[in-house]
Structure formats: structure tokens, C-alpha cells
PDB file of N, CA and C in Angstrom:
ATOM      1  N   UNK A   1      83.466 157.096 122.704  1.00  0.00           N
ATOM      2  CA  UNK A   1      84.369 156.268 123.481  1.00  0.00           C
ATOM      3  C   UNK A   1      84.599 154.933 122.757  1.00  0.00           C
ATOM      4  N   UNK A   2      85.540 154.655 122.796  1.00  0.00           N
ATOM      5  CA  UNK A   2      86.005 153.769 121.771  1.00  0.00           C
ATOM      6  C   UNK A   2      85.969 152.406 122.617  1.00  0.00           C
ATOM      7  N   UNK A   3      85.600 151.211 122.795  1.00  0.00           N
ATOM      8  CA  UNK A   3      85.630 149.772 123.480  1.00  0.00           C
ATOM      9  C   UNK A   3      86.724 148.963 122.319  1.00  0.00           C
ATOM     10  N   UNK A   4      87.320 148.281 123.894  1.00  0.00           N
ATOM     11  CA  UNK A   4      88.243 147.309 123.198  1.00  0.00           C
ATOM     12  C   UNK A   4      87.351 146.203 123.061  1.00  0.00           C
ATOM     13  N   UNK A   5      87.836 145.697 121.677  1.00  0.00           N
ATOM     14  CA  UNK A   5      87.160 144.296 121.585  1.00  0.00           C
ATOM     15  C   UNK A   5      88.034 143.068 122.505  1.00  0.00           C
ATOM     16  N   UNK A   6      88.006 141.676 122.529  1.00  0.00           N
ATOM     17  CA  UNK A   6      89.001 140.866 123.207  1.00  0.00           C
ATOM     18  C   UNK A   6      89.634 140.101 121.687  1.00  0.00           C
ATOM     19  N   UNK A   7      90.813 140.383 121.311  1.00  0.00           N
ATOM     20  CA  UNK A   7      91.331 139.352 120.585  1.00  0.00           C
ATOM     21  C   UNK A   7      90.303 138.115 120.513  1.00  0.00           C
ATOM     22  N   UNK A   8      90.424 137.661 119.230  1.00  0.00           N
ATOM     23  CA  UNK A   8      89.851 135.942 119.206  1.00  0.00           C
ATOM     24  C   UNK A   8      90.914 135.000 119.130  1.00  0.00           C
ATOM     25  N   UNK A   9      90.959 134.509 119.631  1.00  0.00           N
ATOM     26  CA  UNK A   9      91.702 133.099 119.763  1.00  0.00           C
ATOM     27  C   UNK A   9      91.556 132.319 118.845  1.00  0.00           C
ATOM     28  N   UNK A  10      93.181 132.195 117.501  1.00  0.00           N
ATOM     29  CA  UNK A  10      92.520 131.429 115.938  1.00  0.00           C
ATOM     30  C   UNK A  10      92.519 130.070 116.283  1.00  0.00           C
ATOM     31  N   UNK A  11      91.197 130.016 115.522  1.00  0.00           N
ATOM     32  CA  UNK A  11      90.547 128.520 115.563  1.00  0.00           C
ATOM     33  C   UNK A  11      91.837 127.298 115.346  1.00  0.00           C
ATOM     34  N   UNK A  12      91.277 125.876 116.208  1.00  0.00           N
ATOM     35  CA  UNK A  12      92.695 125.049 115.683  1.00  0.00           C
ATOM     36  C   UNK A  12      91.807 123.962 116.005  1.00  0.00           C
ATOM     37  N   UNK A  13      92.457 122.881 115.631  1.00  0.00           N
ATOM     38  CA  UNK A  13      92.221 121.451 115.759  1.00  0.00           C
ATOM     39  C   UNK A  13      93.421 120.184 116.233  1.00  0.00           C
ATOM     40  N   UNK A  14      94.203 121.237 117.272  1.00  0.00           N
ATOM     41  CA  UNK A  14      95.336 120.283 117.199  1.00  0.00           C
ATOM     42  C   UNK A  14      95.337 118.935 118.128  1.00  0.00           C
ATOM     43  N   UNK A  15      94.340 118.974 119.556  1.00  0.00           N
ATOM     44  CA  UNK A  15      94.039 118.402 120.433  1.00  0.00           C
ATOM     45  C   UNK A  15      92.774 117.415 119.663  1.00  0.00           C
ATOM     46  N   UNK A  16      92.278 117.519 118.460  1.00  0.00           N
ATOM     47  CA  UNK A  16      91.332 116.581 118.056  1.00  0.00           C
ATOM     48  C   UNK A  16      91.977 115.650 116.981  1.00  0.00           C
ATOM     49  N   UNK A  17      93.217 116.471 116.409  1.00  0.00           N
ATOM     50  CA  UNK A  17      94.007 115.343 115.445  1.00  0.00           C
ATOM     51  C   UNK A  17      94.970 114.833 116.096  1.00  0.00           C
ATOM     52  N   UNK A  18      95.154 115.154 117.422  1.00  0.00           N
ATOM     53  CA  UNK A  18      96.238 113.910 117.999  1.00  0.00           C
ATOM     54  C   UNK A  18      95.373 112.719 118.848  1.00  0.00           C
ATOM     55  N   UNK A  19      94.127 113.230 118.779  1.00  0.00           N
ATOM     56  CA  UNK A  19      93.372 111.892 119.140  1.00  0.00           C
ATOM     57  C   UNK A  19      92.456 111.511 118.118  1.00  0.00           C
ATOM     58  N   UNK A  20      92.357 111.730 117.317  1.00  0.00           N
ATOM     59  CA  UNK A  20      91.988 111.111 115.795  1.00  0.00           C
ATOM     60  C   UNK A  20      93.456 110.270 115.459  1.00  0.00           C
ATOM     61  N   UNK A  21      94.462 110.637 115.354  1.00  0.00           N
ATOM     62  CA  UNK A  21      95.350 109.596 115.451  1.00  0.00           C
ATOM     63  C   UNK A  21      95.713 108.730 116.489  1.00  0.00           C
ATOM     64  N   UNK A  22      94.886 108.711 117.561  1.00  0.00           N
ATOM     65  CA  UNK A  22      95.344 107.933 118.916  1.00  0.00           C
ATOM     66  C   UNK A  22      96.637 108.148 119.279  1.00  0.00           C
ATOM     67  N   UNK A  23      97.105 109.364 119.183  1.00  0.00           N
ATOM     68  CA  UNK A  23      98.096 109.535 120.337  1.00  0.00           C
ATOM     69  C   UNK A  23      98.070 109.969 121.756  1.00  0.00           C
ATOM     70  N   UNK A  24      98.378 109.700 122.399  1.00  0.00           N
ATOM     71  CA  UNK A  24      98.553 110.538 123.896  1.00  0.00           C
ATOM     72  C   UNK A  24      99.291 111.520 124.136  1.00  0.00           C
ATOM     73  N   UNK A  25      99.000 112.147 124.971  1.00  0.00           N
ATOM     74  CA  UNK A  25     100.246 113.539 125.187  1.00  0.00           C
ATOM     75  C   UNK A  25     101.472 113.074 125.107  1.00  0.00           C
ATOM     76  N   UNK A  26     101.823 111.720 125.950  1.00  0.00           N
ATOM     77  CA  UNK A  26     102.958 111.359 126.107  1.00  0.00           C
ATOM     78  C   UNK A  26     103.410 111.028 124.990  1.00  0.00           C
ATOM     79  N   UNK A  27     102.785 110.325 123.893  1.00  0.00           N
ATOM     80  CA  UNK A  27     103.052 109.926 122.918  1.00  0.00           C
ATOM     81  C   UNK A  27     103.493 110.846 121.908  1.00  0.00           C
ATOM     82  N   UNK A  28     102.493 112.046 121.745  1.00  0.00           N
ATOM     83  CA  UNK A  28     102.998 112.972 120.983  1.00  0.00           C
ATOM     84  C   UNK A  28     104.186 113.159 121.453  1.00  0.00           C
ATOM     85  N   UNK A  29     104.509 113.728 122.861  1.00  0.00           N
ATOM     86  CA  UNK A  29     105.511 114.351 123.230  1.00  0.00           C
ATOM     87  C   UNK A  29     106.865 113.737 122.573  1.00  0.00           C
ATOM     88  N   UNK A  30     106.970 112.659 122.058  1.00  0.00           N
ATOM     89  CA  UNK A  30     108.054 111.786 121.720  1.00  0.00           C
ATOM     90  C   UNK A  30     107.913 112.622 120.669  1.00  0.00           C
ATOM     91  N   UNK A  31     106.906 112.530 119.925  1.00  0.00           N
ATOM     92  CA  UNK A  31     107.873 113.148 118.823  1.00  0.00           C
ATOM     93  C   UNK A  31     107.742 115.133 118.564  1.00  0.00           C
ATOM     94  N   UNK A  32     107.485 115.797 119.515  1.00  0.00           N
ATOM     95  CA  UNK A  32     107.158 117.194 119.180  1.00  0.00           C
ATOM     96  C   UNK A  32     108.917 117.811 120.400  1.00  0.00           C
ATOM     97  N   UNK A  33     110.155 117.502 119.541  1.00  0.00           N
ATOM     98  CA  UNK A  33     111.535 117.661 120.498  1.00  0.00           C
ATOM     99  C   UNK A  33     111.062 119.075 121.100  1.00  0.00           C
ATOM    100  N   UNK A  34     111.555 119.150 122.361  1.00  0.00           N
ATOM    101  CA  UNK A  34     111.508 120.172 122.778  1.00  0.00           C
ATOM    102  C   UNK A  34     110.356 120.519 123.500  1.00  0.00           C
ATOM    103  N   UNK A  35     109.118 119.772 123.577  1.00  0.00           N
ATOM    104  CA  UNK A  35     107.818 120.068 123.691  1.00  0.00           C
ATOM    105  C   UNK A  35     108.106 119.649 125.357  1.00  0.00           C
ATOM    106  N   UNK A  36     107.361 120.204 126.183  1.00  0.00           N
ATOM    107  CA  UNK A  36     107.022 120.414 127.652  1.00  0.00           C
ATOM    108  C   UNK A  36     105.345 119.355 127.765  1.00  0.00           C
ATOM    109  N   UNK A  37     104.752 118.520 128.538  1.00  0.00           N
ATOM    110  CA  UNK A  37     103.229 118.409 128.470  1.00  0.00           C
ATOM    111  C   UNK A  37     102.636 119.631 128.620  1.00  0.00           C
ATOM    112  N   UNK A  38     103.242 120.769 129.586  1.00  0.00           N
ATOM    113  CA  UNK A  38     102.302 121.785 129.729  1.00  0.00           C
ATOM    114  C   UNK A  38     102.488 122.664 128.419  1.00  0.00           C
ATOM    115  N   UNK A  39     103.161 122.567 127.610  1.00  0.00           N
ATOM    116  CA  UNK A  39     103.652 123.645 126.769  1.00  0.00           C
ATOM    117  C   UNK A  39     101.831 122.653 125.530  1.00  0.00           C
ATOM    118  N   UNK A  40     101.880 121.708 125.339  1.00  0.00           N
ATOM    119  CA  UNK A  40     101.200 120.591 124.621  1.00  0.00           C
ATOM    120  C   UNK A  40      99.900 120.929 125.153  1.00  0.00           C
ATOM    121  N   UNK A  41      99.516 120.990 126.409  1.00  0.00           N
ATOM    122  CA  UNK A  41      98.046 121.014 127.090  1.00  0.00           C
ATOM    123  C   UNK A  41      97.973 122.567 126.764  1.00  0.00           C
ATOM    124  N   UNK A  42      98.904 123.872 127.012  1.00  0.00           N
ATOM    125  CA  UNK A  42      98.139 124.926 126.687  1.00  0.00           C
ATOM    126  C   UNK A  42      98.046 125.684 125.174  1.00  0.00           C
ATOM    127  N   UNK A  43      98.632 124.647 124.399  1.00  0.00           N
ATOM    128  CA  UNK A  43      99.011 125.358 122.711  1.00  0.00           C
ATOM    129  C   UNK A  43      97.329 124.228 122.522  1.00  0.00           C
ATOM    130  N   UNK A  44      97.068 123.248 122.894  1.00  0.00           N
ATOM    131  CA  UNK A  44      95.832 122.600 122.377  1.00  0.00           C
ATOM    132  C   UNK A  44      94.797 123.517 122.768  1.00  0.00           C
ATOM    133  N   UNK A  45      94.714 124.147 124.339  1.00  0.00           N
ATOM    134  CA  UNK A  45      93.338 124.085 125.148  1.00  0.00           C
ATOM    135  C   UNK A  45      93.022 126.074 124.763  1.00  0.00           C
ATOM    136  N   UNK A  46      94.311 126.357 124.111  1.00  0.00           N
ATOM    137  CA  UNK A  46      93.848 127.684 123.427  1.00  0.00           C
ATOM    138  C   UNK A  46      94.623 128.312 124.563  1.00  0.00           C
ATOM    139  N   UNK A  47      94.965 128.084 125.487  1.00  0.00           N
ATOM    140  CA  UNK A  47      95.262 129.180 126.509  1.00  0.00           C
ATOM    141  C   UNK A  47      96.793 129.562 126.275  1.00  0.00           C
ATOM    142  N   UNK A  48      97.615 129.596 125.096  1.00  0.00           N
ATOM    143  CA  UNK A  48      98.632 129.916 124.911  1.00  0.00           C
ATOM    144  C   UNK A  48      98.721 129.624 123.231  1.00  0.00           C
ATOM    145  N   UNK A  49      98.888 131.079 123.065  1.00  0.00           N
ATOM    146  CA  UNK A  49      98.359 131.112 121.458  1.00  0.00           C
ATOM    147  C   UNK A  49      99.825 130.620 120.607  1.00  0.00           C
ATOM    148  N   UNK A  50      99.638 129.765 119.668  1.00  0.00           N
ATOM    149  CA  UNK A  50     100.690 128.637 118.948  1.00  0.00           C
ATOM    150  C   UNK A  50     101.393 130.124 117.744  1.00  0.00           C
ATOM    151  N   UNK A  51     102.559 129.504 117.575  1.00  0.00           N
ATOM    152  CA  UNK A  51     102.734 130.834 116.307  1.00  0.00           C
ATOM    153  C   UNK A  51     103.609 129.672 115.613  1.00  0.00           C
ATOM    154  N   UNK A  52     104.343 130.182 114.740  1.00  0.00           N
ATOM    155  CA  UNK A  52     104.577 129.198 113.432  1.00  0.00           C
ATOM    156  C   UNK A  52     105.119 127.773 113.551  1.00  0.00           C
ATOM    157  N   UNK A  53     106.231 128.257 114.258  1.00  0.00           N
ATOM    158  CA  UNK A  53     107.106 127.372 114.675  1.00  0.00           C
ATOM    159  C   UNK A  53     106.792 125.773 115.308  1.00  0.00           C
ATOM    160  N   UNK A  54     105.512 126.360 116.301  1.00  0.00           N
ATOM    161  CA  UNK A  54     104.662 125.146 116.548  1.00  0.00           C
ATOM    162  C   UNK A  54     103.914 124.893 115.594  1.00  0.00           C
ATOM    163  N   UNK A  55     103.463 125.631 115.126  1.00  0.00           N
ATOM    164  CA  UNK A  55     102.580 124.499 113.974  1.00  0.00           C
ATOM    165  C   UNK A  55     103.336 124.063 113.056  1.00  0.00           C
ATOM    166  N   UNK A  56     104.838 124.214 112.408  1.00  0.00           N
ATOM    167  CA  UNK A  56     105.311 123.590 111.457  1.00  0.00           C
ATOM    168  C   UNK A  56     106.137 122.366 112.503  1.00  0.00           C
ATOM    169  N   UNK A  57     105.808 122.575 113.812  1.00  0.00           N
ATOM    170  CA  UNK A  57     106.301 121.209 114.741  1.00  0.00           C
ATOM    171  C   UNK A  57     105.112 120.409 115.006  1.00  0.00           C
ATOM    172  N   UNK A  58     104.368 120.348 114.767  1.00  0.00           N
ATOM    173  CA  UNK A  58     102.380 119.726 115.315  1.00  0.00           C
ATOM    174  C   UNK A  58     102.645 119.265 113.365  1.00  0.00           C
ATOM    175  N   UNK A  59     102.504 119.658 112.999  1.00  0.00           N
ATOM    176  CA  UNK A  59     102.480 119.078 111.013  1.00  0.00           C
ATOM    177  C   UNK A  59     103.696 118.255 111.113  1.00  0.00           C
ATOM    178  N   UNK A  60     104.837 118.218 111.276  1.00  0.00           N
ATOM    179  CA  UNK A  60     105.808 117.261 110.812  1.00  0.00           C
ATOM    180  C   UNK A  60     105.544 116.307 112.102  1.00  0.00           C
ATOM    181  N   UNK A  61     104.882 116.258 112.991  1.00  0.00           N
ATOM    182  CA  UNK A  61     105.231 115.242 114.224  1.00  0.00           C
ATOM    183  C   UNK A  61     103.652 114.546 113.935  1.00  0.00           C
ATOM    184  N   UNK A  62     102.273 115.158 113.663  1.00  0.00           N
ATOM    185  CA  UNK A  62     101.232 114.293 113.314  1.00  0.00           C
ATOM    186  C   UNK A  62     101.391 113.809 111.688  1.00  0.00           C
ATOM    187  N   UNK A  63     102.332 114.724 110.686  1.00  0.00           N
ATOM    188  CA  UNK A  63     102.056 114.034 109.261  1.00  0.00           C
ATOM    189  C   UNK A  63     100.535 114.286 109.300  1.00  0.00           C
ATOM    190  N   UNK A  64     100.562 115.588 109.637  1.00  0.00           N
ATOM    191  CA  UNK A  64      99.088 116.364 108.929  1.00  0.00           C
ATOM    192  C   UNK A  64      99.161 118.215 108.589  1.00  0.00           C
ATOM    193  N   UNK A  65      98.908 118.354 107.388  1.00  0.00           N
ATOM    194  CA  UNK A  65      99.275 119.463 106.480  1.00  0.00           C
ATOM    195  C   UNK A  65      98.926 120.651 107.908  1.00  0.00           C
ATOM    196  N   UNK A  66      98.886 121.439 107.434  1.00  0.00           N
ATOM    197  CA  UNK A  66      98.631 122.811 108.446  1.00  0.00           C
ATOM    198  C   UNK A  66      97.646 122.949 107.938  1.00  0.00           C
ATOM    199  N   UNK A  67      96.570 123.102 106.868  1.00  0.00           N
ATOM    200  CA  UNK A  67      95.366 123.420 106.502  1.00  0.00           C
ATOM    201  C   UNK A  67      94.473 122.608 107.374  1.00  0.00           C
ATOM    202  N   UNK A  68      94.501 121.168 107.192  1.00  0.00           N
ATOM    203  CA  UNK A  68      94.461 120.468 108.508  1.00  0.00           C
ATOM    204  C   UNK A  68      93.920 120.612 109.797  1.00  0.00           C
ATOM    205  N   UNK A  69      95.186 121.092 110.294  1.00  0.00           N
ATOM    206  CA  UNK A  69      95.208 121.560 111.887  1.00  0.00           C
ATOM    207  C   UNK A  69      94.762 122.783 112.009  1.00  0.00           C
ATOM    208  N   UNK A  70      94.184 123.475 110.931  1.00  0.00           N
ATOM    209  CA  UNK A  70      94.092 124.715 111.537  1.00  0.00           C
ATOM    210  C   UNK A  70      92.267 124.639 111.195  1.00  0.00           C
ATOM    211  N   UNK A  71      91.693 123.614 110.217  1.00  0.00           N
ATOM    212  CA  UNK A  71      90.418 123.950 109.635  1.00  0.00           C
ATOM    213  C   UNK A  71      89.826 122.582 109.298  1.00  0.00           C
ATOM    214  N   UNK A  72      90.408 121.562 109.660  1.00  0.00           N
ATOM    215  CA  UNK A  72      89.239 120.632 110.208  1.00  0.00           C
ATOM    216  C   UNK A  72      89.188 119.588 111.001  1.00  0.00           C
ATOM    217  N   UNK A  73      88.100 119.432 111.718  1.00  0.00           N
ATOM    218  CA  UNK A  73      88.087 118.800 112.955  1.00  0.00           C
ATOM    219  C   UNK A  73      88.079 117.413 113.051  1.00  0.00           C
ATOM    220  N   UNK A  74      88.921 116.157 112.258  1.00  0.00           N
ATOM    221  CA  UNK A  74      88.617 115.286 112.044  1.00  0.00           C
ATOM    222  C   UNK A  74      88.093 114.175 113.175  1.00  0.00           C
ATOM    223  N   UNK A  75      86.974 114.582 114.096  1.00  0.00           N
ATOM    224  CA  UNK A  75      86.428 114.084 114.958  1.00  0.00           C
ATOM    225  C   UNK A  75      84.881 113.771 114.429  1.00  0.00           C
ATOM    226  N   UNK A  76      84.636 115.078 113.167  1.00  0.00           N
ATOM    227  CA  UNK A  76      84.021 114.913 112.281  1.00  0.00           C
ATOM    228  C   UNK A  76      84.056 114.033 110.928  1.00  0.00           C
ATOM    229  N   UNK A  77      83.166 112.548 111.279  1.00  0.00           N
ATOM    230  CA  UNK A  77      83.733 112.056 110.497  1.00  0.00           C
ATOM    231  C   UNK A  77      82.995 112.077 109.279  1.00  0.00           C
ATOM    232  N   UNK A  78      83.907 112.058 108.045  1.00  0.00           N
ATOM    233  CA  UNK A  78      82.909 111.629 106.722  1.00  0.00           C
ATOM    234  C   UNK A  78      83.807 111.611 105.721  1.00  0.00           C
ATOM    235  N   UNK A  79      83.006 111.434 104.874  1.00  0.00           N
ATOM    236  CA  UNK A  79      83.763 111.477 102.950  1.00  0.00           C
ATOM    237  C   UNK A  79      84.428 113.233 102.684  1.00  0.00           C
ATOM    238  N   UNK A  80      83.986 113.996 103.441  1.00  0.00           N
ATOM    239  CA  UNK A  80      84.689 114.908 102.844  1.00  0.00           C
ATOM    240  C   UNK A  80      86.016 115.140 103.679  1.00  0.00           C
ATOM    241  N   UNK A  81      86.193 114.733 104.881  1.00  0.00           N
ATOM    242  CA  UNK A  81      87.068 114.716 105.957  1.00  0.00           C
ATOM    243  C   UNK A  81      88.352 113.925 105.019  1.00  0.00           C
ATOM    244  N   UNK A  82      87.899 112.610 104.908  1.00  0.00           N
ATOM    245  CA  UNK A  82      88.760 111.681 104.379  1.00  0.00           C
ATOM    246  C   UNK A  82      89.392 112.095 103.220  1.00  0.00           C
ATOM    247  N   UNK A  83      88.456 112.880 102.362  1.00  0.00           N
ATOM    248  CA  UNK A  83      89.136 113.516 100.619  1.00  0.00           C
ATOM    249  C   UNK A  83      90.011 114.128 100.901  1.00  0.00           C
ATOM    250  N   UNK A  84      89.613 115.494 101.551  1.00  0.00           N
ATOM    251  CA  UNK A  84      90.858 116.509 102.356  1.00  0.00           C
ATOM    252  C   UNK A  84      92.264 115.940 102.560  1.00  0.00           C
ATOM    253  N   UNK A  85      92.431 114.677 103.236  1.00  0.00           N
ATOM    254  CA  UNK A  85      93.715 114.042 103.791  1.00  0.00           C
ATOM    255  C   UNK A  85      94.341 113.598 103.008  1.00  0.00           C
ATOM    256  N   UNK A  86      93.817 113.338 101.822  1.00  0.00           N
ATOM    257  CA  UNK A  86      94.409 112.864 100.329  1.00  0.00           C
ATOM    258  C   UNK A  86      94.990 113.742  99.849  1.00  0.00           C
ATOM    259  N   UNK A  87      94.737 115.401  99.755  1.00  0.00           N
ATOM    260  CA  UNK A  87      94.911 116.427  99.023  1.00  0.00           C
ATOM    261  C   UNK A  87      96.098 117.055  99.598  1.00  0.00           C
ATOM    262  N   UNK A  88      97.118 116.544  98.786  1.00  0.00           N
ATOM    263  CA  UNK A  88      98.642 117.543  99.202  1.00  0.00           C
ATOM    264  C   UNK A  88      98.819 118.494  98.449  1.00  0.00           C
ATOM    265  N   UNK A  89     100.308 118.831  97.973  1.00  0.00           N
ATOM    266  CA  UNK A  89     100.145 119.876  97.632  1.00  0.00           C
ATOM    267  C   UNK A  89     100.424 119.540  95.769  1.00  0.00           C
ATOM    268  N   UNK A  90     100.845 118.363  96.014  1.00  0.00           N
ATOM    269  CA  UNK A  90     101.134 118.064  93.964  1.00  0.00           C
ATOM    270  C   UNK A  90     100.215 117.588  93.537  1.00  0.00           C
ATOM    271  N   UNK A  91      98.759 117.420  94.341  1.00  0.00           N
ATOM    272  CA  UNK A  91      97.690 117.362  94.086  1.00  0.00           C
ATOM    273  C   UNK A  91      96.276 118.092  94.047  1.00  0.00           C
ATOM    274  N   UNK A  92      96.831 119.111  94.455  1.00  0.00           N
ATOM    275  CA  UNK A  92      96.016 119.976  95.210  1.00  0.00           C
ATOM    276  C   UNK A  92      94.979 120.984  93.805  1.00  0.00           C
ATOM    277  N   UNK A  93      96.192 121.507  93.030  1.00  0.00           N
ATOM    278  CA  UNK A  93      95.550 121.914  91.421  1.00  0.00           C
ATOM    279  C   UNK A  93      94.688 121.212  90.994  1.00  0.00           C
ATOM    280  N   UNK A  94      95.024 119.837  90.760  1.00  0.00           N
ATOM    281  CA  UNK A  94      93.906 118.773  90.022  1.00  0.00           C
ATOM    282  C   UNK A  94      92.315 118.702  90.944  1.00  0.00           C
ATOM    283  N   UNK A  95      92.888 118.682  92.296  1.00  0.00           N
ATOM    284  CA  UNK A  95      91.560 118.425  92.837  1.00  0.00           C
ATOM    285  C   UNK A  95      90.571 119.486  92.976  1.00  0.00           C
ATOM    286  N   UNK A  96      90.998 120.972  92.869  1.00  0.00           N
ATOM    287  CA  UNK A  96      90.465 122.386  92.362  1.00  0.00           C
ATOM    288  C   UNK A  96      89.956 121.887  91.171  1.00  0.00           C
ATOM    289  N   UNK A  97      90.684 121.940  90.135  1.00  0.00           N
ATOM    290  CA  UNK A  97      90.414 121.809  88.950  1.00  0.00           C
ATOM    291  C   UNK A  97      88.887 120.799  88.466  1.00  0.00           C
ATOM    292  N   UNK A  98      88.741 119.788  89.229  1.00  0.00           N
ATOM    293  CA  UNK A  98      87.413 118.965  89.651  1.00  0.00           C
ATOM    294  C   UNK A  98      86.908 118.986  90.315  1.00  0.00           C
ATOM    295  N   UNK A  99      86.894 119.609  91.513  1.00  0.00           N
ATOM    296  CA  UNK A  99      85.960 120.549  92.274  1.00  0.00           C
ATOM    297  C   UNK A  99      85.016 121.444  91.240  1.00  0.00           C
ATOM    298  N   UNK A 100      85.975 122.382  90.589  1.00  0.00           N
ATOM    299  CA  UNK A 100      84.937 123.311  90.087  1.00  0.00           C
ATOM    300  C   UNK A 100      84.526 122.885  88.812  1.00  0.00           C
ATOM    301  N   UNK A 101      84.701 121.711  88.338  1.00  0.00           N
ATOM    302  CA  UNK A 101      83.675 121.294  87.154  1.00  0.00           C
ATOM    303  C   UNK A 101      82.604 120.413  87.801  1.00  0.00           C
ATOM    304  N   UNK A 102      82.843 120.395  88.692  1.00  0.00           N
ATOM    305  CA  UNK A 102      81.850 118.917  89.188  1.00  0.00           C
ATOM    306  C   UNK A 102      81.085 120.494  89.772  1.00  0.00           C
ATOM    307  N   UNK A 103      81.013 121.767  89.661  1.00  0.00           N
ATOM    308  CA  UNK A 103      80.275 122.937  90.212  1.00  0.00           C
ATOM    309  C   UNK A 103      79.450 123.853  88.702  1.00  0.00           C
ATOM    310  N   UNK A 104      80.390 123.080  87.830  1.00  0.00           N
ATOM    311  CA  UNK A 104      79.525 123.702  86.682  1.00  0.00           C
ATOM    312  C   UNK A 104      78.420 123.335  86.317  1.00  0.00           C
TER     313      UNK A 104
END
């Protein structure tokens, strides 16, 4: 007999980087067009699973990459949190590139 597993719900951080930036719902809401508070409270609290569209609207309205929002919790604070936020994408080779010598 075969058991269903329950879907997992993919991990996010979007409700911890809009208050790592001190915004408020309301505040976000200004800039996420189109956004509802309830649409905002259930794409954060997991209970309404986000698909692209919102997250390429949550990245252009916080000015935080999608790697970001999807994989770290900047509530956690430190030096490696802070490096991450530096690392775009015309930078992103170089900082690989010294990552893995600083591993040799």
C-alpha cells in the first residue's frame, strides 16, 4: 500500500527580509502593485505557496536577489549574511573563484 507523503512547503525568507529591512506590510504593500495584505500575510506565513511571478515581485520591491529570499534568513546576523548581499551576479564568478582558493 502505497502512503501519500504531504508536499513540503519550499523554504522562504520573505516575512524576515521585509523586516530586516523595516518595512511593514503596509509599507511593502506600496511597493509590491497589485499585492492584497492578505495575498502578503499568506505568500509570507507559507499558507499559500508563492510561484515565480511573486518572487520576481518580493526581489524587485525589497532589492534583494531571489537566492536571498529563498535561502537566507537575514535575522541571522553575521559576516557571512552581510558578504552574501554584496554578491550579485557580475560578481558572483570572482567571489566562487575565492571561495574555493581560500578552500585549497
Amino acid at each position: 500500500m502505497l502512503r501519500k507523503t504531504p508536499l513540503q512547503k519550499p523554504r522562504q525568507f520573505f516575512r524576515q527580509w521585509r523586516e530586516h529591512l523595516k518595512l511593514t506590510q503596509d509599507r511593502a504593500l506600496e511597493r509590491l502593485e497589485g499585492w492584497s495584505q492578505s495575498k502578503l500575510s499568506r505568500v509570507e506565513s507559507g499558507a499559500t505557496i508563492w510561484n515565480a511571478y511573486d518572487l520576481a515581485d518580493l526581489q524587485q520591491a525589497y532589492g534583494v536577489s531571489d537566492y536571498l529570499l529563498l535561502n537566507v534568513d537575514p535575522s541571522k546576523e553575521g559576516e557571512v549574511v552581510d558578504l552574501l548581499q554584496l554578491i550579485n551576479e557580475k560578481n558572483r564568478e570572482q567571489a566562487i573563484r575565492v571561495l574555493k582558493a581560500l578552500n585549497s
